[in-house]
Protein backbone atom coordinates (compact mmCIF):
# COMPACT_ATOMS: atom_id res chain seq x y z
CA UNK A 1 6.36 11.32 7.32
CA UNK A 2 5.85 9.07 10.18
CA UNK A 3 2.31 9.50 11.72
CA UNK A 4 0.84 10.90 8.51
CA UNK A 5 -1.56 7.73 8.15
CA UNK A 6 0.38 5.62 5.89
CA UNK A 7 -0.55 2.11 7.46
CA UNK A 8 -4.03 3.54 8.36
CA UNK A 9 -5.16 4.96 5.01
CA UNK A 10 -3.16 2.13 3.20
CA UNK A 11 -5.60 -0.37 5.23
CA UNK A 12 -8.79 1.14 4.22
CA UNK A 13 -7.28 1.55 0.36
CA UNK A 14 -6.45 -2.28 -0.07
CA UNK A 15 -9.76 -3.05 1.48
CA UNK A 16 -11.07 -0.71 -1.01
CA UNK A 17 -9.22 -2.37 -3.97
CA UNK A 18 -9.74 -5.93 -2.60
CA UNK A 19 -5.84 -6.87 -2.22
CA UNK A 20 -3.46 -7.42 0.35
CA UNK A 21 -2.40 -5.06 2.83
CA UNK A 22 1.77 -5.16 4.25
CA UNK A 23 2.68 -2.94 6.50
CA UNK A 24 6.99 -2.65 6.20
CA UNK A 25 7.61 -2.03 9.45
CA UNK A 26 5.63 -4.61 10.94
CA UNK A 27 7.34 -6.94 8.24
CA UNK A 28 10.82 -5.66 9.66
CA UNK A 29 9.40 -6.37 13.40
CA UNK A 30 8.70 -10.16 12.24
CA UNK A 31 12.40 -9.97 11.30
CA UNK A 32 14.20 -8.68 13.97
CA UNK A 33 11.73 -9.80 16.61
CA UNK A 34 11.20 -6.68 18.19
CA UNK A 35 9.62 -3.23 17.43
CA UNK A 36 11.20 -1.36 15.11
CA UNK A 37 11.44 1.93 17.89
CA UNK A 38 13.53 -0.76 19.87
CA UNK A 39 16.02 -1.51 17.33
CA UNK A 40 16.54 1.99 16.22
CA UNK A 41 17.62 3.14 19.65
CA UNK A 42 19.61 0.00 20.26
CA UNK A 43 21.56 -0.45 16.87
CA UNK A 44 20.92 3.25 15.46
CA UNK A 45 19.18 4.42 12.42
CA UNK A 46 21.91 3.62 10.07
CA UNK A 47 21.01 -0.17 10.77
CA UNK A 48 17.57 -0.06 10.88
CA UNK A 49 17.52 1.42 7.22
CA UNK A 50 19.61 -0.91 5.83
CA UNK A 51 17.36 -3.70 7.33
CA UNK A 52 13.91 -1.75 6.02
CA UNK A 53 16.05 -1.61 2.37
CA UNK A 54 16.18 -5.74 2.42
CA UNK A 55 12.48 -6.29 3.16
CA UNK A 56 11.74 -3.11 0.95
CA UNK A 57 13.74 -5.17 -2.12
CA UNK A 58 11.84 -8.20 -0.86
CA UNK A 59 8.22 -6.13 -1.41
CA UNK A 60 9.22 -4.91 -4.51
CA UNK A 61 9.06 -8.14 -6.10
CA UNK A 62 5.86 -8.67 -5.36
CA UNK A 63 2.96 -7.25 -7.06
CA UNK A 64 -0.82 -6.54 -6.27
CA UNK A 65 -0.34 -5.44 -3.02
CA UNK A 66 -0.96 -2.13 -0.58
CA UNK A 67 2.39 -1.44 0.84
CA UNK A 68 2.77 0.69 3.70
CA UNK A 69 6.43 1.92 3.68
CA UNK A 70 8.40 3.68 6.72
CA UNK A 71 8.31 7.28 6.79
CA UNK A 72 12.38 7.19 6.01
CA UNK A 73 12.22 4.90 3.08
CA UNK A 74 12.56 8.09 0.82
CA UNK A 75 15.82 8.33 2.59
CA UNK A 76 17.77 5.20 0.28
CA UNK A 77 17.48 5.90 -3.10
CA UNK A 78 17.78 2.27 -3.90
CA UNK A 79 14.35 1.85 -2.34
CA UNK A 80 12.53 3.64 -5.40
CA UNK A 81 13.87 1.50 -7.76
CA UNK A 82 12.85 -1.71 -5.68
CA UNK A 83 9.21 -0.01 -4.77
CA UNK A 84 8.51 1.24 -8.69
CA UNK A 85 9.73 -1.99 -10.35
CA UNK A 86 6.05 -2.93 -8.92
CA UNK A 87 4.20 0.30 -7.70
CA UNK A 88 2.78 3.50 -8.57
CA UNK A 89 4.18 5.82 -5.24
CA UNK A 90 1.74 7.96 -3.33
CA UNK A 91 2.53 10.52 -1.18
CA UNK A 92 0.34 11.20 1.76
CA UNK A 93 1.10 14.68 3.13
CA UNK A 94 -0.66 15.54 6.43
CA UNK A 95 0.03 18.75 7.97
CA UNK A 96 2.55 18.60 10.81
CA UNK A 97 0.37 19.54 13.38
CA UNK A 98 -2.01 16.63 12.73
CA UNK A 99 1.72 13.71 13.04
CA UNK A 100 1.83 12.26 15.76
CA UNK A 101 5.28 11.59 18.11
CA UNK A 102 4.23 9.18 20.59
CA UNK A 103 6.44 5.92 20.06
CA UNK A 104 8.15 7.78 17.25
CA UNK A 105 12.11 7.73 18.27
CA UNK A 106 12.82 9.51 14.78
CA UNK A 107 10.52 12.27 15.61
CA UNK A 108 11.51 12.42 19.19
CA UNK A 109 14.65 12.80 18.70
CA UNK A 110 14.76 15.84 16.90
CA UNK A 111 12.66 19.28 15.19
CA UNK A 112 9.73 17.52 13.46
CA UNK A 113 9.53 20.54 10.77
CA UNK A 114 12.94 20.28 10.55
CA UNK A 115 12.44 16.27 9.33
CA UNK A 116 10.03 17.72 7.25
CA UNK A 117 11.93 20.05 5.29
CA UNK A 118 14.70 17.75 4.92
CA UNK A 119 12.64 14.78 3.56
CA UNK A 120 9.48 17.26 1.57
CA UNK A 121 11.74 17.02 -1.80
CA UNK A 122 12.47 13.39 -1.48
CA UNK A 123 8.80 12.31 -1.02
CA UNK A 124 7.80 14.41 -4.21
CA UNK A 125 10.89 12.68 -6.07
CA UNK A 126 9.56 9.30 -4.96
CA UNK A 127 6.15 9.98 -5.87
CA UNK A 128 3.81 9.26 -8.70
CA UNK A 129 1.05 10.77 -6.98
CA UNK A 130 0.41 13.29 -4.17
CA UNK A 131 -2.65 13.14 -2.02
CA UNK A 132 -3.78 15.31 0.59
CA UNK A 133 -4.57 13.22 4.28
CA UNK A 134 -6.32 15.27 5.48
CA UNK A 135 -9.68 13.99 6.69
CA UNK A 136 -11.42 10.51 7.67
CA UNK A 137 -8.93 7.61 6.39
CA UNK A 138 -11.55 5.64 4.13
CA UNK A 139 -12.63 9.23 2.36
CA UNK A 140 -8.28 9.64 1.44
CA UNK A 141 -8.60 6.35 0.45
CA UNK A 142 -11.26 6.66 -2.42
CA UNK A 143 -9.12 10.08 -3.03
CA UNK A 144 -6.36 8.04 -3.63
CA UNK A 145 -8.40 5.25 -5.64
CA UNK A 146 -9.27 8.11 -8.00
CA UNK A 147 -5.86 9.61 -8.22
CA UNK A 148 -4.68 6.16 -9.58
CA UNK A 149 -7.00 5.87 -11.73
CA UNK A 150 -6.16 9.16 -13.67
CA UNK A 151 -2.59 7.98 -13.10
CA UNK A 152 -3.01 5.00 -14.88
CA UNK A 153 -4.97 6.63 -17.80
């Protein structure tokens, strides 16, 4: 979801793990040269996801890093294929009440728990592995850490 800690917990996890760090939407902002809250409410969410699904294809091709998706990648299937060529998928699920809205058009714009319930059963489809965020960002991190680990058993 947006706001659930994505680029913050995927920060402290790369720093963890010693690799890079990319953050998609700031890689989308390099792009279109300007925020990604700008473009959606000047061209619409329609373009803005086909624009995160390039540098999302882009990403995929790499490998060894932390990659901080958008909170509506789980919205274009073609994104999991172009994420797991690479990846192992986590899932951060924070509790609504802990997201964030400020600067969020997406969440703005509509019922957050509505968002939610819509996008729940894509994030689980997308995801290898589900961890809770639900305390300080470097402690989800090593949660994560460990999760992969038994993932990759």
């Amino acid at each position: 979801m947006p706001g659930s800690g994505k680029s913050t917990v995927g920060k402290e996890l790369a720093d963890l793990l010693d690799r890079p760090f990319v953050d998609c939407d700031v890689e989308i902002e390099k792009a279109l040269g300007m925020s990604c809250a700008d473009f959606i409410l000047s061209a619409g969410e329609a373009a803005f996801r086909a624009k995160e699904s390039e540098v999302l294809a882009q990403l995929g091709k790499m490998s060894g890093l932390v990659i901080a998706t958008g909170g509506g990648a789980v919205t274009r299937w073609e994104n999991y294929a172009n994420l797991h060529q690479n990846g192992t998928m986590i899932f951060l699920e924070r509790e609504l009440s802990k997201i964030p809205k400020k600067g969020r058009p997406l969440s703005l714009r509509g019922n957050l728990q509505d968002m939610y319930t819509i996008r729940l059963p894509m994030y689980r489809r997308f995801a290898d592995i589900i961890v809770q965020n639900d305390g300080d960002p470097a402690e989800v991190a090593r949660k994560v850490e460990e999760a992969y680990e038994h993932f990759s058993d």
